[in-house]
C-alpha atoms as a PDB file:
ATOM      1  CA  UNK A   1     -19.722 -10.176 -16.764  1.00  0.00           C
ATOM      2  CA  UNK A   2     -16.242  -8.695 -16.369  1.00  0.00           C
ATOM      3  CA  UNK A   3     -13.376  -9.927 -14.699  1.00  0.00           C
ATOM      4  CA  UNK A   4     -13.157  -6.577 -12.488  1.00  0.00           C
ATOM      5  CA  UNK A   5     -16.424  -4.947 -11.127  1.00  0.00           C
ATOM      6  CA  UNK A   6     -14.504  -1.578 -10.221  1.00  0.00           C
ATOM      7  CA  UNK A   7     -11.705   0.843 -10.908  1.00  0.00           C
ATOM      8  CA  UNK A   8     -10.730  -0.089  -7.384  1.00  0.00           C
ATOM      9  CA  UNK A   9     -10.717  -4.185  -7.719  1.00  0.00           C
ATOM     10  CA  UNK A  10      -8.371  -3.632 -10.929  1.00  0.00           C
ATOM     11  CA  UNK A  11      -6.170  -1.861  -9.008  1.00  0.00           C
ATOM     12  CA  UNK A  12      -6.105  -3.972  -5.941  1.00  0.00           C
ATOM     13  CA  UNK A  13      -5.518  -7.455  -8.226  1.00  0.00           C
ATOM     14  CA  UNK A  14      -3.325  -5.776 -10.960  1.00  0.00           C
ATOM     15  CA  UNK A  15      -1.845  -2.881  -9.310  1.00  0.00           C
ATOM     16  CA  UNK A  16      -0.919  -5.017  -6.303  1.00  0.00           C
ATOM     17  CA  UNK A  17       0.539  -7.788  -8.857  1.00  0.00           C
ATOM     18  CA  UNK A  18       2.653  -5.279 -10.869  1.00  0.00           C
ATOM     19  CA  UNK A  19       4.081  -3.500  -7.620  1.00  0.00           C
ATOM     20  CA  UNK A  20       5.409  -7.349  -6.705  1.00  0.00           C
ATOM     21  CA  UNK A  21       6.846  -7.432 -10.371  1.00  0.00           C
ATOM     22  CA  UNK A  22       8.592  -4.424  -9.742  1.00  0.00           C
ATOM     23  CA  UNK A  23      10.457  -6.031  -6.749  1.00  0.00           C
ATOM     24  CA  UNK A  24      12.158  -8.926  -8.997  1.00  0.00           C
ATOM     25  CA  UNK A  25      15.560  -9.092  -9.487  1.00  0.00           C
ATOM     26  CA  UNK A  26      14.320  -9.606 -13.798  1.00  0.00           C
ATOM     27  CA  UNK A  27      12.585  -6.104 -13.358  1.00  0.00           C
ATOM     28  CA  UNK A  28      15.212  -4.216 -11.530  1.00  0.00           C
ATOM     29  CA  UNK A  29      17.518  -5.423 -14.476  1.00  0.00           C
ATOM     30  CA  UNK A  30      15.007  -4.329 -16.686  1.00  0.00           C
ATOM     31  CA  UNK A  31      14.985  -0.720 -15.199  1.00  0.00           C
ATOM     32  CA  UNK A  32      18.812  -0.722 -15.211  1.00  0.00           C
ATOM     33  CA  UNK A  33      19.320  -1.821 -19.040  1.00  0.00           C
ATOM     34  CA  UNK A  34      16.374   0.711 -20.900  1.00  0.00           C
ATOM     35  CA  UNK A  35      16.799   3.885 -20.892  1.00  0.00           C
ATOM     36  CA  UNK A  36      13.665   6.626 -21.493  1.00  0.00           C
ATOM     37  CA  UNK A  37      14.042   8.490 -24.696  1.00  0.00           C
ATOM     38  CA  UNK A  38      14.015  12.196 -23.957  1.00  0.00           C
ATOM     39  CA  UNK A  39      10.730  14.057 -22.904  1.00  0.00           C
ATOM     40  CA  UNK A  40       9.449  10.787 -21.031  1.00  0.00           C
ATOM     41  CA  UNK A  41       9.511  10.243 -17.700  1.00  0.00           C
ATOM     42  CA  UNK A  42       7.488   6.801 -17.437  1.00  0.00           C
ATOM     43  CA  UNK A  43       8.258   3.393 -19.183  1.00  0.00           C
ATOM     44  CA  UNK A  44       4.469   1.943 -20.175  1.00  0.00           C
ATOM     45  CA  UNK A  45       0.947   3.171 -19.047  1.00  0.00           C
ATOM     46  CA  UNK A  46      -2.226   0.497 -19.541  1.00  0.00           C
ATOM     47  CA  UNK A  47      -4.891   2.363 -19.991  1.00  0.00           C
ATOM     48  CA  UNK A  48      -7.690  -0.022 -19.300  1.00  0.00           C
ATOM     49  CA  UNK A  49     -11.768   0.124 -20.227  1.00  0.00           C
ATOM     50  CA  UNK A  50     -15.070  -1.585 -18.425  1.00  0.00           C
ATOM     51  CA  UNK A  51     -13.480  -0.706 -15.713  1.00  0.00           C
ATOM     52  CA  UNK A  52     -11.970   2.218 -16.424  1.00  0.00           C
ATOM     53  CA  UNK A  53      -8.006   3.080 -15.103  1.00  0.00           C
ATOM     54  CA  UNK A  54      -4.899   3.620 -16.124  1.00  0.00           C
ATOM     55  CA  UNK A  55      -1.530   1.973 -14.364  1.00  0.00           C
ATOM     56  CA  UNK A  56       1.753   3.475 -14.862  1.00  0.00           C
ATOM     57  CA  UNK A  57       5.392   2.214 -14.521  1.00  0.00           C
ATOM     58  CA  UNK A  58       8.017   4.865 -14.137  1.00  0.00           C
ATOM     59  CA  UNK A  59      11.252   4.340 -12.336  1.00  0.00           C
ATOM     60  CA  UNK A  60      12.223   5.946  -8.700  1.00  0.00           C
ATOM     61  CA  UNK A  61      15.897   5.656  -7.479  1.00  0.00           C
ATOM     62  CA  UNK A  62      16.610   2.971  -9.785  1.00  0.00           C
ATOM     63  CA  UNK A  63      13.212   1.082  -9.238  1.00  0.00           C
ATOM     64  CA  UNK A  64      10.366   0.223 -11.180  1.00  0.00           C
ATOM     65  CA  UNK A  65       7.897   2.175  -9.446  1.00  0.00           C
ATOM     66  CA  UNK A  66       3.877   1.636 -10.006  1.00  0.00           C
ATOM     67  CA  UNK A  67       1.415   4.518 -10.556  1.00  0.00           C
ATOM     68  CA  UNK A  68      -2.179   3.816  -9.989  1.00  0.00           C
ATOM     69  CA  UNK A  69      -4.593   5.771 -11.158  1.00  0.00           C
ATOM     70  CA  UNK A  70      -4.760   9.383 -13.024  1.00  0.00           C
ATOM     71  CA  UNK A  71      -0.793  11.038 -13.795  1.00  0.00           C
ATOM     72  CA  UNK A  72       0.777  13.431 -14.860  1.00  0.00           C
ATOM     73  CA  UNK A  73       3.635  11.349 -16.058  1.00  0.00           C
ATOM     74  CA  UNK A  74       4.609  10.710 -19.675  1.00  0.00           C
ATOM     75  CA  UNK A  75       4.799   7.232 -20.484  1.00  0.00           C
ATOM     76  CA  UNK A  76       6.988   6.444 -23.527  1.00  0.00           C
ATOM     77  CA  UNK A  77       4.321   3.350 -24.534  1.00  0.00           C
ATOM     78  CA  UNK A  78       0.879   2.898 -23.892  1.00  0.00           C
ATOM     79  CA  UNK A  79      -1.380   0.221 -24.267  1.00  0.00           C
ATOM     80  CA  UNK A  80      -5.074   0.321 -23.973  1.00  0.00           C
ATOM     81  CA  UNK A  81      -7.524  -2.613 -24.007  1.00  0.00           C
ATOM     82  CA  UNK A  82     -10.293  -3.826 -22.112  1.00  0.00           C
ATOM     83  CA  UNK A  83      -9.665  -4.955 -18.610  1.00  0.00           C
ATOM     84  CA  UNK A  84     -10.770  -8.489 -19.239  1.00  0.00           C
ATOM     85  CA  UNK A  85      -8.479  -8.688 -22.579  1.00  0.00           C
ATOM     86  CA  UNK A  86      -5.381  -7.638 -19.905  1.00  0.00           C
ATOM     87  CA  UNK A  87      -6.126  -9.641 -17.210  1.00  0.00           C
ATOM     88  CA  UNK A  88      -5.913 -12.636 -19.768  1.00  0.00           C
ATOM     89  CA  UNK A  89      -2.694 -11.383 -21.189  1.00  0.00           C
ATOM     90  CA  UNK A  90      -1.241 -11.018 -18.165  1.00  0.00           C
ATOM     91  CA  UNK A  91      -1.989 -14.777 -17.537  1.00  0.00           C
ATOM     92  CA  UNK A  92      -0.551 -15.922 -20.671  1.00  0.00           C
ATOM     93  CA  UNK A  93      -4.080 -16.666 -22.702  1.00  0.00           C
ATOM     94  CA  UNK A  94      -3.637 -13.770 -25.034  1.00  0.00           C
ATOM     95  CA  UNK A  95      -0.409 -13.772 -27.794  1.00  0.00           C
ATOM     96  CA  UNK A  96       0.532 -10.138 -27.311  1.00  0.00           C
ATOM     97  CA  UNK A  97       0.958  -9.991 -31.360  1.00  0.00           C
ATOM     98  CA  UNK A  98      -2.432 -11.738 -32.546  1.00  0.00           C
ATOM     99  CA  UNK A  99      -4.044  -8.998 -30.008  1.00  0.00           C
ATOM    100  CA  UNK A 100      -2.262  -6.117 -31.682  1.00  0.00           C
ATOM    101  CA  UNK A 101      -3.178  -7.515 -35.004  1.00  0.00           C
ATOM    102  CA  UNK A 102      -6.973  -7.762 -33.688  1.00  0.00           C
ATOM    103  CA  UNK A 103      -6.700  -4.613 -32.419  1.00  0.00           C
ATOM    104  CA  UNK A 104      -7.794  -6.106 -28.761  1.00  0.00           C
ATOM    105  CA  UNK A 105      -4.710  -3.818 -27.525  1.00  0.00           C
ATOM    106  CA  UNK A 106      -3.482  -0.611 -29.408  1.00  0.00           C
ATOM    107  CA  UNK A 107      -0.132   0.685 -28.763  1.00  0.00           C
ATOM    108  CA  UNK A 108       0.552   3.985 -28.976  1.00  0.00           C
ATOM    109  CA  UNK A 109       4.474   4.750 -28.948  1.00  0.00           C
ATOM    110  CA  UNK A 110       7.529   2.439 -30.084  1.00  0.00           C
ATOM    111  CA  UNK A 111       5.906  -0.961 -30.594  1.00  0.00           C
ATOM    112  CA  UNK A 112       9.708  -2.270 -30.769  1.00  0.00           C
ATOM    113  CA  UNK A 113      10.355  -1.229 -27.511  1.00  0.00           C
ATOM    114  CA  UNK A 114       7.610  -3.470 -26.485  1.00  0.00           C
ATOM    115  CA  UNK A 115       8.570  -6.281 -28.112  1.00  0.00           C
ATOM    116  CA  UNK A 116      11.991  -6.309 -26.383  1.00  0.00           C
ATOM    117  CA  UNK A 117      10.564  -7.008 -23.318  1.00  0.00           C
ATOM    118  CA  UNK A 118       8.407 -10.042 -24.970  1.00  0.00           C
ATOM    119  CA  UNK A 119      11.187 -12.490 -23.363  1.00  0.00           C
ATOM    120  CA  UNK A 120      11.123 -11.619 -20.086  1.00  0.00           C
ATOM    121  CA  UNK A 121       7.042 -12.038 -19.933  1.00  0.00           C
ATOM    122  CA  UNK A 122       6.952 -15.397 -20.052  1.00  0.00           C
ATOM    123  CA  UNK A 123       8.427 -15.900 -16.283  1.00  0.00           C
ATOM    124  CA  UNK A 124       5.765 -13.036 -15.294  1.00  0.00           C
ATOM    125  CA  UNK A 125       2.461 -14.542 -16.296  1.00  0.00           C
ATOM    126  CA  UNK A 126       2.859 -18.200 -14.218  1.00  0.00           C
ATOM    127  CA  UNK A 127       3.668 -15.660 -11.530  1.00  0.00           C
ATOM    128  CA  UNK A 128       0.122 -14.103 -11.924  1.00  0.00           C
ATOM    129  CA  UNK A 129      -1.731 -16.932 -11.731  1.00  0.00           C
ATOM    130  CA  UNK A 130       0.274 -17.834  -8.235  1.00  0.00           C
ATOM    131  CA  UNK A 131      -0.741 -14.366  -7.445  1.00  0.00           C
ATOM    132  CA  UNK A 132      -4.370 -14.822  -7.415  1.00  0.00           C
ATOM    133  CA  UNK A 133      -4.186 -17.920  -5.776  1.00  0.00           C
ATOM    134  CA  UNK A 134      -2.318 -16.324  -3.345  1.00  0.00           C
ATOM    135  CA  UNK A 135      -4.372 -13.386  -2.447  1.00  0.00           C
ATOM    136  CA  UNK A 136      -7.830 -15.540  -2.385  1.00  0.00           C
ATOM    137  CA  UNK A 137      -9.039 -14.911  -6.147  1.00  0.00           C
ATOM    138  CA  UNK A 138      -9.068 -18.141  -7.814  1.00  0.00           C
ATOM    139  CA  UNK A 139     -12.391 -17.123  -8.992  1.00  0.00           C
ATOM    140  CA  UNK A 140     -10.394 -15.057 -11.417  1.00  0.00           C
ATOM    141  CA  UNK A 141      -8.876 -18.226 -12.830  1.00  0.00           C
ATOM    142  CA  UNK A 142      -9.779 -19.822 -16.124  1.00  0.00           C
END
């Protein structure tokens, strides 16, 4: 059974999670220090299956801003996987590299660009697991 029974859930767990992300002091440094090469106007979209969405950072007045949903924005990386394989990266279960080398994510874009950011995940995903104990979902804990 998946993780997320709807489009909607996803976004309402993850979405919700990522837009609290995007008010940390790590991400607003983050925003400030990377710079979009040109013809892109978004940072990363997940582009997620069973249930299908996508999520979208791009910046707005010097903020990570999230995009749920369908865009016309073009993100300089995406990653697509199944929800279930990102809700367990994002809690720190799945080693972003063995995925890309099982081809549980695919990248599409510079994969180096992603890997810069490696550092800074590992204060993100205890924050995820807080989350969903925060907002009531435990049942989405392992």
């Amino acid at each position: 059974m998946p993780v997320f029974q709807s489009e909607q859930e996803l976004y309402d767990v993850l979405g919700r999670f990522f837009e609290k992300v995007a008010e940390t002091d790590e991400s607003k440094e983050l925003i400030a220090s990377t710079e979009l090469s040109p013809g892109y106007d978004a940072y990363v979209q997940y582009i997620f299956h069973k249930p299908e969405a996508k999520i979208t950072w791009t910046h707005e007045n010097g903020r990570l801003k999230i995009v749920c949903g369908e865009t016309d924005l073009r993100p300089e990386l995406i990653f697509e996987q199944t929800a279930d394989v990102g809700h367990k990266f994002w809690l720190g279960k799945l080693d972003l590299q063995q995925a890309l080398a099982r081809q549980q994510i695919k990248v599409q874009g510079p994969l180096v660009n992603a890997l810069k950011v490696l550092p800074q995940l590992d204060a993100i995903y205890p924050a995820y697991h807080d989350y969903l104990q925060e907002i009531g979902r435990s049942d989405l804990l392992p």
